[in-house]
N, C-alpha and C. Protein backbone atom coordinates (compact mmCIF):
# COMPACT_ATOMS: atom_id res chain seq x y z
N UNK A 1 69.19 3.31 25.67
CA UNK A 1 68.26 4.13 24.97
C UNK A 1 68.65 5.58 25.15
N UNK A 2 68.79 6.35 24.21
CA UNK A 2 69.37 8.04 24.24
C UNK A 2 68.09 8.74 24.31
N UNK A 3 68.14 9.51 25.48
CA UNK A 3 67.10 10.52 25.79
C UNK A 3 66.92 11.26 24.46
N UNK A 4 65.57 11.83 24.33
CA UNK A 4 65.24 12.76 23.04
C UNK A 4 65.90 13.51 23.44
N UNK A 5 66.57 15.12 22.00
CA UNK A 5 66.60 15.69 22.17
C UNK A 5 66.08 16.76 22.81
N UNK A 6 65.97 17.67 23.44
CA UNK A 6 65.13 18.75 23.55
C UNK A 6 63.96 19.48 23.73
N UNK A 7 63.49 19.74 22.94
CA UNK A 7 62.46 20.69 22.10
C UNK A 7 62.49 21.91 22.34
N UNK A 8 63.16 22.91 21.48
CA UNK A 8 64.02 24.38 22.90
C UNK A 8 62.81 25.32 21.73
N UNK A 9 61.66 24.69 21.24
CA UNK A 9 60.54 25.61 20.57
C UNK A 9 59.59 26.02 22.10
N UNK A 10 59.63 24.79 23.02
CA UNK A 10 58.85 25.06 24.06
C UNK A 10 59.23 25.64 24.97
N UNK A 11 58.77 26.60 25.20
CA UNK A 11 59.66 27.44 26.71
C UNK A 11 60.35 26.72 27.57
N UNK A 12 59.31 25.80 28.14
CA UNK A 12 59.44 24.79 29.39
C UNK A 12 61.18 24.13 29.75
N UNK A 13 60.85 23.56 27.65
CA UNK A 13 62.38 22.72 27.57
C UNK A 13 63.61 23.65 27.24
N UNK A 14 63.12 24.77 26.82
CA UNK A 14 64.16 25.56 26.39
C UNK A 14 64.74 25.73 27.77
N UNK A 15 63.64 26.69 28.39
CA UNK A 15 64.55 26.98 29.99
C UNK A 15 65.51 25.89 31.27
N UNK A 16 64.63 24.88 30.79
CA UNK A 16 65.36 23.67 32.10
C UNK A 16 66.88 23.07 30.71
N UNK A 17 66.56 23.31 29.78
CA UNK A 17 68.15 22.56 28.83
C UNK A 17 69.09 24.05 29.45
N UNK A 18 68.62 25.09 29.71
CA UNK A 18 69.66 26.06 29.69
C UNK A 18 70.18 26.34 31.32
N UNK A 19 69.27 25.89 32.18
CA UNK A 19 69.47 26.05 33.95
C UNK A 19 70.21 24.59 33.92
N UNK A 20 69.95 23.82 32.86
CA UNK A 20 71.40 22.35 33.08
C UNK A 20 72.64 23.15 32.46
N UNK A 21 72.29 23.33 31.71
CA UNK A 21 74.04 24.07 31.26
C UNK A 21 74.88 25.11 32.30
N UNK A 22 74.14 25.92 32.36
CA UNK A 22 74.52 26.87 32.59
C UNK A 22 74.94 26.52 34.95
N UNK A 23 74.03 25.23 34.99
CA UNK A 23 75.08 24.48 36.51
C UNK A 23 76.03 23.66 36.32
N UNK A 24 76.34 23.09 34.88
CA UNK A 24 77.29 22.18 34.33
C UNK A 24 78.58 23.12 34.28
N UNK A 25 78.26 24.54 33.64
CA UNK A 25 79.13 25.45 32.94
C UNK A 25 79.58 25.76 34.44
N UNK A 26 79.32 25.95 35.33
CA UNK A 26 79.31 26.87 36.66
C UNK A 26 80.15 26.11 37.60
N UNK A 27 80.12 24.41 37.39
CA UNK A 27 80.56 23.64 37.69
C UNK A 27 82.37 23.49 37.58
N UNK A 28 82.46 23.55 36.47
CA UNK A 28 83.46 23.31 35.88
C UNK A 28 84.30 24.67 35.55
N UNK A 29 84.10 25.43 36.23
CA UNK A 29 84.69 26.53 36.70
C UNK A 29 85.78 26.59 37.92
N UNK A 30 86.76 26.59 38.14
CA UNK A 30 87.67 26.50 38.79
C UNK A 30 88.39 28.01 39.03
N UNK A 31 88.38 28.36 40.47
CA UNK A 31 89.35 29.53 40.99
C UNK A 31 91.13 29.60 40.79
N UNK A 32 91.41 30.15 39.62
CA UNK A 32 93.24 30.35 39.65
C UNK A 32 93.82 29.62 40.95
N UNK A 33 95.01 28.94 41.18
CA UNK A 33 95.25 29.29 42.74
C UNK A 33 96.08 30.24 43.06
N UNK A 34 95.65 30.71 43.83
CA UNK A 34 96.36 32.14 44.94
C UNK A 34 96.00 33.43 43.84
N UNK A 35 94.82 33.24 43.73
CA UNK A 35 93.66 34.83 43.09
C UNK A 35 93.17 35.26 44.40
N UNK A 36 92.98 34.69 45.16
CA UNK A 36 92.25 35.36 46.32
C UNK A 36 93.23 36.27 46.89
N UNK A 37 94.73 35.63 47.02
CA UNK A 37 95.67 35.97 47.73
C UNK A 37 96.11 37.51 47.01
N UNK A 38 96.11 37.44 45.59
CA UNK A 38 96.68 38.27 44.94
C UNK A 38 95.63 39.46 45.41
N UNK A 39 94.62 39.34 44.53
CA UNK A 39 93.55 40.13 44.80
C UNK A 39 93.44 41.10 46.28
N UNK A 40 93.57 40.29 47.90
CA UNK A 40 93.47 41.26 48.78
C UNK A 40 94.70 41.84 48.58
N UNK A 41 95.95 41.45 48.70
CA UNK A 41 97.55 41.92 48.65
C UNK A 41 97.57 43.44 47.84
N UNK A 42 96.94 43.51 46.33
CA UNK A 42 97.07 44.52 45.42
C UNK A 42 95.94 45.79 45.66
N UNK A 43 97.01 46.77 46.10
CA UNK A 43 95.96 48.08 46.22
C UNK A 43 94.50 48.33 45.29
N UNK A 44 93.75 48.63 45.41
CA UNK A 44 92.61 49.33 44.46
C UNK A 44 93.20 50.19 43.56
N UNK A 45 93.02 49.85 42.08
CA UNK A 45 93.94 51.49 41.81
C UNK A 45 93.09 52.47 41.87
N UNK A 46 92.93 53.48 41.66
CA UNK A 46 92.79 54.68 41.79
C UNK A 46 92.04 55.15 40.38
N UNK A 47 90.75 55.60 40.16
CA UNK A 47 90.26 55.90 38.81
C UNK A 47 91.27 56.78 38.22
N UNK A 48 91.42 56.56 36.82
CA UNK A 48 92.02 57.99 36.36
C UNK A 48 91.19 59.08 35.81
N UNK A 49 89.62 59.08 35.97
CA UNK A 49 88.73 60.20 36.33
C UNK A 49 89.22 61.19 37.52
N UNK A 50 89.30 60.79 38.79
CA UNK A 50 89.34 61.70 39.76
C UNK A 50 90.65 62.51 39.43
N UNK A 51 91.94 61.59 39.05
CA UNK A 51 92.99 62.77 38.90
C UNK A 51 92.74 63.82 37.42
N UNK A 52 92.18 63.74 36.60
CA UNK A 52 91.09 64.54 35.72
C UNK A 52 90.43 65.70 35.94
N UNK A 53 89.67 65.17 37.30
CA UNK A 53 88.88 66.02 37.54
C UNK A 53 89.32 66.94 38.58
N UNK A 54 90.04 66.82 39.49
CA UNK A 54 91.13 67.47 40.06
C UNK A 54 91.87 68.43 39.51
N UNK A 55 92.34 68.21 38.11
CA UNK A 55 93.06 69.27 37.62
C UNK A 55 91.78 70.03 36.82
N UNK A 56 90.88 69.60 36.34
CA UNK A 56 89.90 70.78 35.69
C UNK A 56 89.75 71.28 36.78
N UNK A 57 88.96 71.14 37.85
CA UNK A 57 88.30 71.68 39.16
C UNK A 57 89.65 73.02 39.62
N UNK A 58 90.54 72.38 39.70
CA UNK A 58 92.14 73.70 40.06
C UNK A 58 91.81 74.22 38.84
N UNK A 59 91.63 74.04 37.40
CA UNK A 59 91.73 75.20 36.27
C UNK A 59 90.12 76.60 36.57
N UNK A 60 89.11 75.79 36.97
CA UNK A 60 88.42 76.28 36.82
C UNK A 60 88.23 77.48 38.07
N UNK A 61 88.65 77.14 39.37
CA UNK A 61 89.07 77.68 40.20
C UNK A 61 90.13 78.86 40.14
N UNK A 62 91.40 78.47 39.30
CA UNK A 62 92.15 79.49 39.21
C UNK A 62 91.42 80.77 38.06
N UNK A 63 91.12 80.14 36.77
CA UNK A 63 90.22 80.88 36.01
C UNK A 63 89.11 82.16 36.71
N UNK A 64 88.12 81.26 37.79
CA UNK A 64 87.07 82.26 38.52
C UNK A 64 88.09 83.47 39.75
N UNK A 65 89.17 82.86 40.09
CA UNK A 65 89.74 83.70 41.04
C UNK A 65 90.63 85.01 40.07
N UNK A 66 90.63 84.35 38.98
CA UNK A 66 91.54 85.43 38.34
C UNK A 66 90.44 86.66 37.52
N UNK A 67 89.49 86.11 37.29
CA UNK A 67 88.18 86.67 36.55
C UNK A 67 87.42 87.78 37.76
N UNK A 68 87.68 87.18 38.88
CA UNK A 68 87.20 87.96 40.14
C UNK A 68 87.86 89.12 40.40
N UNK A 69 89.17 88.43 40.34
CA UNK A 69 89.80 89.85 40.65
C UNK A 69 90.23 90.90 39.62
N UNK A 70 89.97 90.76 38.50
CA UNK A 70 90.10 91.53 37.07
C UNK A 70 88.81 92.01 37.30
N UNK A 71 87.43 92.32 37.85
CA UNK A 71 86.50 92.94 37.57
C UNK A 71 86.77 93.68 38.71
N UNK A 72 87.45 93.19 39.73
CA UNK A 72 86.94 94.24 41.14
C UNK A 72 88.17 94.84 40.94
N UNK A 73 89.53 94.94 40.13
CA UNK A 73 90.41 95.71 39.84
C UNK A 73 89.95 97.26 38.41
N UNK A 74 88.98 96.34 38.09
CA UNK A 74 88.29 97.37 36.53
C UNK A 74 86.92 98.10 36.70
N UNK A 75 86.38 97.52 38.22
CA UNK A 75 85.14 98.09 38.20
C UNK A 75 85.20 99.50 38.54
N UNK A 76 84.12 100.22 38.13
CA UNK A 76 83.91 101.65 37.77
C UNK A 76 82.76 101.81 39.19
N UNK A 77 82.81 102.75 39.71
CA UNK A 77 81.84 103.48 40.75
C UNK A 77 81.56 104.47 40.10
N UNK A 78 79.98 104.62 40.24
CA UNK A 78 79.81 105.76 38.88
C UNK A 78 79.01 107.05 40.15
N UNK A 79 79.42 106.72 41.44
CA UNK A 79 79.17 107.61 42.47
C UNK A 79 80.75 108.49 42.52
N UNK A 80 81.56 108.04 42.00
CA UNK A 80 82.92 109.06 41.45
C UNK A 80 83.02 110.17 41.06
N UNK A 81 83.20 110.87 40.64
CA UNK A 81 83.25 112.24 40.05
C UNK A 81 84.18 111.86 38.47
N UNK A 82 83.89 112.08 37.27
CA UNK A 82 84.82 111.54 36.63
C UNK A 82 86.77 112.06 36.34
N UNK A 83 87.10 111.37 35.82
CA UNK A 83 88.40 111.79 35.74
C UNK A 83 89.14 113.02 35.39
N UNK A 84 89.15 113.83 35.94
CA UNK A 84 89.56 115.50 35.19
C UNK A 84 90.58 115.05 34.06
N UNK A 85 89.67 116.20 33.16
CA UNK A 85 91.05 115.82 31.75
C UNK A 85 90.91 117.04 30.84
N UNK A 86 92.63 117.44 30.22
CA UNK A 86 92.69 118.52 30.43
C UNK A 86 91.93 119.47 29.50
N UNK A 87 91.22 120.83 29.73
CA UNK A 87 90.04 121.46 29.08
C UNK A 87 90.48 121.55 27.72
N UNK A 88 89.26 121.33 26.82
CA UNK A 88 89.36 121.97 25.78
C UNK A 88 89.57 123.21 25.11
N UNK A 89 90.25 122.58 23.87
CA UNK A 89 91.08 124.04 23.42
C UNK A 89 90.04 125.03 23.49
N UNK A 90 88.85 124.73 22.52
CA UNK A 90 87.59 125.82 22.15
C UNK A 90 86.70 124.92 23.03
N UNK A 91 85.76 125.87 23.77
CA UNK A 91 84.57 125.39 24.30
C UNK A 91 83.15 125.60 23.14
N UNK A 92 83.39 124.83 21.76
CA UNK A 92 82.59 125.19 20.80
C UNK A 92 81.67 123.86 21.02
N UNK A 93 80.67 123.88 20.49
CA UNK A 93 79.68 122.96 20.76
C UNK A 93 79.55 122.25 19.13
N UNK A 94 79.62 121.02 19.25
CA UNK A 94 79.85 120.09 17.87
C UNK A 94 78.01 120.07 17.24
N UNK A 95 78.02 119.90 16.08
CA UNK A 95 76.72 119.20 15.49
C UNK A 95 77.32 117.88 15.13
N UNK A 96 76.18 116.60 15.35
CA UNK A 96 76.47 115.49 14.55
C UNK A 96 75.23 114.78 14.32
N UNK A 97 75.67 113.56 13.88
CA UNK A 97 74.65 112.93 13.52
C UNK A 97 74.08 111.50 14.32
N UNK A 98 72.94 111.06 14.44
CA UNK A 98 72.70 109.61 15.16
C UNK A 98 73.15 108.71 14.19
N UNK A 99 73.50 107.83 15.17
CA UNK A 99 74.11 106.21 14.36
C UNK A 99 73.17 105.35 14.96
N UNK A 100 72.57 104.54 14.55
CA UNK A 100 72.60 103.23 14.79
C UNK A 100 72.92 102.23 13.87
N UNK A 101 73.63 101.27 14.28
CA UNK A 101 74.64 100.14 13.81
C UNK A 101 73.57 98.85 13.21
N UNK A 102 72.19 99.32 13.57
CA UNK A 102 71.68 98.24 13.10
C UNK A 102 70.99 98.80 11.43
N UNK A 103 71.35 97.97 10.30
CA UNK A 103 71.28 98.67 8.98
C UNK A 103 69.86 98.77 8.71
N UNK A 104 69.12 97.25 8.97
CA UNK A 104 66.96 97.63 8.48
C UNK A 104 66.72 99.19 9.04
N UNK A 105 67.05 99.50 10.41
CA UNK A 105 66.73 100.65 11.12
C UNK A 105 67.02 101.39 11.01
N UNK A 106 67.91 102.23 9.43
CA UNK A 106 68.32 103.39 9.39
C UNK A 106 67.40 104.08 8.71
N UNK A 107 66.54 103.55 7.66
CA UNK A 107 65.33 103.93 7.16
C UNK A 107 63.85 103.86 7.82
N UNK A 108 63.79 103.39 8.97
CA UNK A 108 62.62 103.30 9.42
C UNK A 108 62.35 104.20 10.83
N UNK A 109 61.50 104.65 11.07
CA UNK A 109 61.38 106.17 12.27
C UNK A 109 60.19 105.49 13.55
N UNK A 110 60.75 104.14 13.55
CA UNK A 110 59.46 103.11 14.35
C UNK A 110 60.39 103.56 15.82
N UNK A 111 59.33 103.18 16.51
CA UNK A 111 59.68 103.10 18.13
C UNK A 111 60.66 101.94 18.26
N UNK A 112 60.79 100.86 17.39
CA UNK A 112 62.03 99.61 17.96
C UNK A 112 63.12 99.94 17.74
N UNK A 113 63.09 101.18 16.07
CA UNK A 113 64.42 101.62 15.79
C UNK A 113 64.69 102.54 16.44
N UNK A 114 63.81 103.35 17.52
CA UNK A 114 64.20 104.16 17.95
C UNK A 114 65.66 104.43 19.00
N UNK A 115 66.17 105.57 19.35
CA UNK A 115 67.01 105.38 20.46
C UNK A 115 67.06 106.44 21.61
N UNK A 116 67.36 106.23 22.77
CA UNK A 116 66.64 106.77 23.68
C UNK A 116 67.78 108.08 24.41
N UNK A 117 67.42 109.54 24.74
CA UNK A 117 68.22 110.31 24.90
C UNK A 117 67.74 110.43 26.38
N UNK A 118 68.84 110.00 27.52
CA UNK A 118 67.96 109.57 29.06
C UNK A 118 68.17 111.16 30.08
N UNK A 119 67.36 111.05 30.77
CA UNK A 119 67.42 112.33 32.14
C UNK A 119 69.26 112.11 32.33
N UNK A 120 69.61 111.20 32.80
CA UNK A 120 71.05 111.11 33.16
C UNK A 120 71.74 110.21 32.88
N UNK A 121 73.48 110.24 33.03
CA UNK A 121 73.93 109.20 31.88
C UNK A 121 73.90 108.03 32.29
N UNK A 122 73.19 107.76 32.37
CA UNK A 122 72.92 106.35 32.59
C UNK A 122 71.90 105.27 31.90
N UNK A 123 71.61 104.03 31.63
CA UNK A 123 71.40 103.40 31.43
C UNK A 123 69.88 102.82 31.78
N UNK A 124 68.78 103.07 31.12
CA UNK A 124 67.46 102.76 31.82
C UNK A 124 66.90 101.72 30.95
N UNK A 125 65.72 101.15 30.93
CA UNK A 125 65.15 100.51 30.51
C UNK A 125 63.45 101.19 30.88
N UNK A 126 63.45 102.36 31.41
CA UNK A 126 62.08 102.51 31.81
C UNK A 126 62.17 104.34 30.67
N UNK A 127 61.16 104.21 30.17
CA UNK A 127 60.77 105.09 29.66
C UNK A 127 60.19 106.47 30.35
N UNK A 128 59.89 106.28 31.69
CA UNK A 128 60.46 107.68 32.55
C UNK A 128 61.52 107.85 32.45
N UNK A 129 62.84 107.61 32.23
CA UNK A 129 63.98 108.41 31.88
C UNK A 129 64.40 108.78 30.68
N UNK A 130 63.90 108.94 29.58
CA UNK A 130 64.20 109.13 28.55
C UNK A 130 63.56 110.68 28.46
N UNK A 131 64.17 111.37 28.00
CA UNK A 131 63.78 112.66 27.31
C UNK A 131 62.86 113.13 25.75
N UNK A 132 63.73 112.21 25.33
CA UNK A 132 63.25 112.42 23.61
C UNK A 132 64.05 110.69 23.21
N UNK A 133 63.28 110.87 21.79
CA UNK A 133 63.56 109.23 20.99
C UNK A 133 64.04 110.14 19.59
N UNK A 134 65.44 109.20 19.42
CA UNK A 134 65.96 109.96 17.93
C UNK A 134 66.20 108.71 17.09
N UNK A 135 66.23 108.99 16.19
CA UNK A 135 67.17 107.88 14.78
C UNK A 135 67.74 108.27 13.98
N UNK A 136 68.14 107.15 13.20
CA UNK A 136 68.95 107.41 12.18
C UNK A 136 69.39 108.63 11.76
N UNK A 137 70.33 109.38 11.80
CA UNK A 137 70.23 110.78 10.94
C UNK A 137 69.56 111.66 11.39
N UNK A 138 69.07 111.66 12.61
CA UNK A 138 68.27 112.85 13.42
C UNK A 138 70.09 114.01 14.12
N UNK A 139 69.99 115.30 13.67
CA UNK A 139 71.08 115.67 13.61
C UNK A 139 70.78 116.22 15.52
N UNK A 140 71.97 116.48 15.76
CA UNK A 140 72.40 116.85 17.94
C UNK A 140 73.19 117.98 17.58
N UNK A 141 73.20 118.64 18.86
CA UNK A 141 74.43 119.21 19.17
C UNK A 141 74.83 118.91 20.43
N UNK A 142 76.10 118.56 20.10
CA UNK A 142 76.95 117.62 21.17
C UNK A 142 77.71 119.10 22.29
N UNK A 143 76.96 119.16 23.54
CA UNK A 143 77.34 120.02 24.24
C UNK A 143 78.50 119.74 25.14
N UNK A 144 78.83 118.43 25.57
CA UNK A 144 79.93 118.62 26.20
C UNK A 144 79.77 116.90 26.76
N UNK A 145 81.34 116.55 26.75
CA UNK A 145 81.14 114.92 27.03
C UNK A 145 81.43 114.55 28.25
N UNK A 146 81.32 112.96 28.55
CA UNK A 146 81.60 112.37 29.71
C UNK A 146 82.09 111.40 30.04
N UNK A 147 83.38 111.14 29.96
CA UNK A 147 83.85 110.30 29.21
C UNK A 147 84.50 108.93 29.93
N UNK A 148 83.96 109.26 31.21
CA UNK A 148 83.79 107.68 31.75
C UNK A 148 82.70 107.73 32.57
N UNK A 149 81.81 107.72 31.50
CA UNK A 149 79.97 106.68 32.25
C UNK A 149 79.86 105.34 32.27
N UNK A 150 78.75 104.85 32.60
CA UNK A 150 78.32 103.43 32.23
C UNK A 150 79.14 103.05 30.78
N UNK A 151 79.61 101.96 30.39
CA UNK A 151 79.58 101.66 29.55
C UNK A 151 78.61 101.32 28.11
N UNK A 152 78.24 101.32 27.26
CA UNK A 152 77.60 100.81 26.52
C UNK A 152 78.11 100.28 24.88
N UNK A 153 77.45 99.07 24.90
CA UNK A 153 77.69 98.02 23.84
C UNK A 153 76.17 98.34 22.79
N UNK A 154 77.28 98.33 21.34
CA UNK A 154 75.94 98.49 20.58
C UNK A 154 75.37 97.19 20.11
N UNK A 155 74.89 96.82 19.26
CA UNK A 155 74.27 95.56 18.12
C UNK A 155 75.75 95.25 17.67
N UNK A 156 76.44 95.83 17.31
CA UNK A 156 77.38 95.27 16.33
C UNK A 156 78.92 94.61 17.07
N UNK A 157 78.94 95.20 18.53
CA UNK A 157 80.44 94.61 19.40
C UNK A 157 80.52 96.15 20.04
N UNK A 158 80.56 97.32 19.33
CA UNK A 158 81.30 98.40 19.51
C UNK A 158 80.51 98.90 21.03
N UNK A 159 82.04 99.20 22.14
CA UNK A 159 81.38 99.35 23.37
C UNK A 159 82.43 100.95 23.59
N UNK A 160 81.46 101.88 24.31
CA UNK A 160 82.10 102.91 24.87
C UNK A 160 81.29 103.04 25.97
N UNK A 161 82.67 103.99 27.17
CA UNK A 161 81.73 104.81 28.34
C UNK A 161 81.50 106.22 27.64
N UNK A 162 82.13 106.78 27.10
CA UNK A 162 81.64 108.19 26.26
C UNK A 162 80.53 108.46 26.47
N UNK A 163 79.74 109.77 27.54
CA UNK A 163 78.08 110.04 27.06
C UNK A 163 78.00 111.34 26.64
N UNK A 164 77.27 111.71 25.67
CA UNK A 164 77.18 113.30 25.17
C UNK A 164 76.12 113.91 25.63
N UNK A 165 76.44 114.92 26.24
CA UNK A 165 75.08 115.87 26.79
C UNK A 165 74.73 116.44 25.51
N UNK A 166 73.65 116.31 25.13
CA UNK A 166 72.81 116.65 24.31
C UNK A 166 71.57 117.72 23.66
N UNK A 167 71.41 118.63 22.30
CA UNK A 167 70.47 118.71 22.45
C UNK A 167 70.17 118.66 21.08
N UNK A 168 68.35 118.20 20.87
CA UNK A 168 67.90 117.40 19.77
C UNK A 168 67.74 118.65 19.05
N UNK A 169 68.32 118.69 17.66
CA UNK A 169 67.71 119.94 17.15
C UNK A 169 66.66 119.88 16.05
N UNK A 170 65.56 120.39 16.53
CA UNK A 170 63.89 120.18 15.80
C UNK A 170 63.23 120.19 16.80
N UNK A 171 63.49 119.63 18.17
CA UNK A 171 62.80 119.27 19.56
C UNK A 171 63.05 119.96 20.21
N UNK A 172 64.20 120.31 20.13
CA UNK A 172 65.24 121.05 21.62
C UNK A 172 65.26 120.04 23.03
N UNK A 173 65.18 118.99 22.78
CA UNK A 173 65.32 118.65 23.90
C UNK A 173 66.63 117.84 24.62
N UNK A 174 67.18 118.44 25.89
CA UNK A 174 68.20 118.20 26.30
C UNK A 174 68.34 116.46 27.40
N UNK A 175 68.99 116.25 26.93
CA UNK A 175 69.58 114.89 27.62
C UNK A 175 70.92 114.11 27.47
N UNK A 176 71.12 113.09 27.30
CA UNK A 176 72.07 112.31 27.97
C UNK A 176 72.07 110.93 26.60
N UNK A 177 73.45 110.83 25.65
CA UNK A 177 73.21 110.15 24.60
C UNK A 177 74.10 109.52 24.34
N UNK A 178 74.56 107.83 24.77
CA UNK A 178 76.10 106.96 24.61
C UNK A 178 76.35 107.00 23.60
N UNK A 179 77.85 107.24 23.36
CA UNK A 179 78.80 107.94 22.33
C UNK A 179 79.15 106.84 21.12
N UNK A 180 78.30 105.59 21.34
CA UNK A 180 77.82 104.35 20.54
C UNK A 180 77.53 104.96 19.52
N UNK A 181 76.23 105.94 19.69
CA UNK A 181 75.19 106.29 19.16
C UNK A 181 75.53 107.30 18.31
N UNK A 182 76.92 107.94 18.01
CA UNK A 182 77.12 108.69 17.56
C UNK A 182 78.52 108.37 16.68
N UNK A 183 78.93 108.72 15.41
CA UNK A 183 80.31 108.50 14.85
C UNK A 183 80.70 109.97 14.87
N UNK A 184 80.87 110.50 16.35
CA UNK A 184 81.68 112.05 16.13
C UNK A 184 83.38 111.79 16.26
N UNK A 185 84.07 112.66 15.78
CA UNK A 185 85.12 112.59 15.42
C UNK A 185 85.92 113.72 15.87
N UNK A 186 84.84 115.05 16.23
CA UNK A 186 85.18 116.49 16.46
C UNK A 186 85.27 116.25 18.37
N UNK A 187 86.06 117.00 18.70
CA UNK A 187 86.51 117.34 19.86
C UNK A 187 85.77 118.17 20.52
N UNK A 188 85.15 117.71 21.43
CA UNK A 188 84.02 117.98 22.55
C UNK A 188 84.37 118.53 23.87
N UNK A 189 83.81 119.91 24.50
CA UNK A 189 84.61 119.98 25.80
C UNK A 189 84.11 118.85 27.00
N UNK A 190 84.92 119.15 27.83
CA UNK A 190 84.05 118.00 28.79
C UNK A 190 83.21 118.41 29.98
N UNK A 191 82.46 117.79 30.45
CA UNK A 191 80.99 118.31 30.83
C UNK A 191 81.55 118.68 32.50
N UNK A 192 81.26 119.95 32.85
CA UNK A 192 81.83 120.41 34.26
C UNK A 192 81.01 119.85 35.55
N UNK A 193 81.06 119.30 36.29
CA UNK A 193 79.93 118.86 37.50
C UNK A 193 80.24 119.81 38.58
């Protein structure tokens, strides 16, 4: 008499037809001979991640050591005195004009477009150092330059240390204005300390 099939709709029979197979299948499984042997005998190889990462890790290393020492070879101490260079022909004082590089803001006289003329050449973010606020087309006279300050980068890429001692004419007021900020072209004496 042949056992019924199955019934693999019922869990019950589904699971015990598949725990027979699957000790039948397990059964009839046989080890290569001399896999064991091979297996301890043959080294582990070696991921080919780690030798990967080994050579990024040396790129990235040589990269930061070379980046390190290119800033502490370029860095500026602005406790220096700047570079003497040699006087100008005429000690005449230039007129020019404000730039800013950003185009909505050449027509508008708002405080965001504004730009800031500081106590000293340097670089603030606090509005105690600012003297006066100019824009677009607000005309200066460029009294005498400085021509390795802080650096400054405008909106558009364009970076100079250039700072122009300044004074606003309509305001009169004297300060300190990165040479960003200005497209002068005329020859400026340089500022005596």
């Amino acid at each position: 008499m042949n056992p019924s099939p199955p019934d693999l709709d019922d869990p019950d029979d589904a699971v015990h037809e598949l725990r027979t197979r699957l000790r039948e299948a397990d059964a009839a499984c046989v080890e290569p001979p001399g896999l064991a042997l091979r297996v301890l005998r043959r080294p582990a190889p070696r991921p080919v991640w780690r030798g990967a990462f080994a050579i990024v890790l040396a790129a990235v290393l040589v990269v930061a050591v070379v980046g390190l020492g290119a800033f502490l070879v370029g860095r500026h101490d602005p406790t220096d005195p700047p570079a003497p260079r040699p006087p100008a022909a005429r000690a005449v004082s230039v007129q020019t004009e404000v730039y800013n590089s950003e185009v909505p803001c050449r027509a508008l006289r708002t405080i965001e477009c504004s730009l800031g003329v500081f106590k000293e050449a340097r670089l603030s973010s606090r509005t105690a150092d600012l003297v006066d606020r100019v824009w677009h087309g607000d005309r200066l006279l460029l009294v005498c330059l400085l021509a390795d300050g802080p650096r400054v980068t405008d909106e558009t890429g364009v970076g100079s240390r250039h700072w122009y001692r300044v004074v606003v004419l309509g305001t009169g007021a004297e300060g300190w204005l990165p040479g960003v900020r200005t497209r002068n072209e005329a020859e400026v004496p340089d500022c005596a300390f």
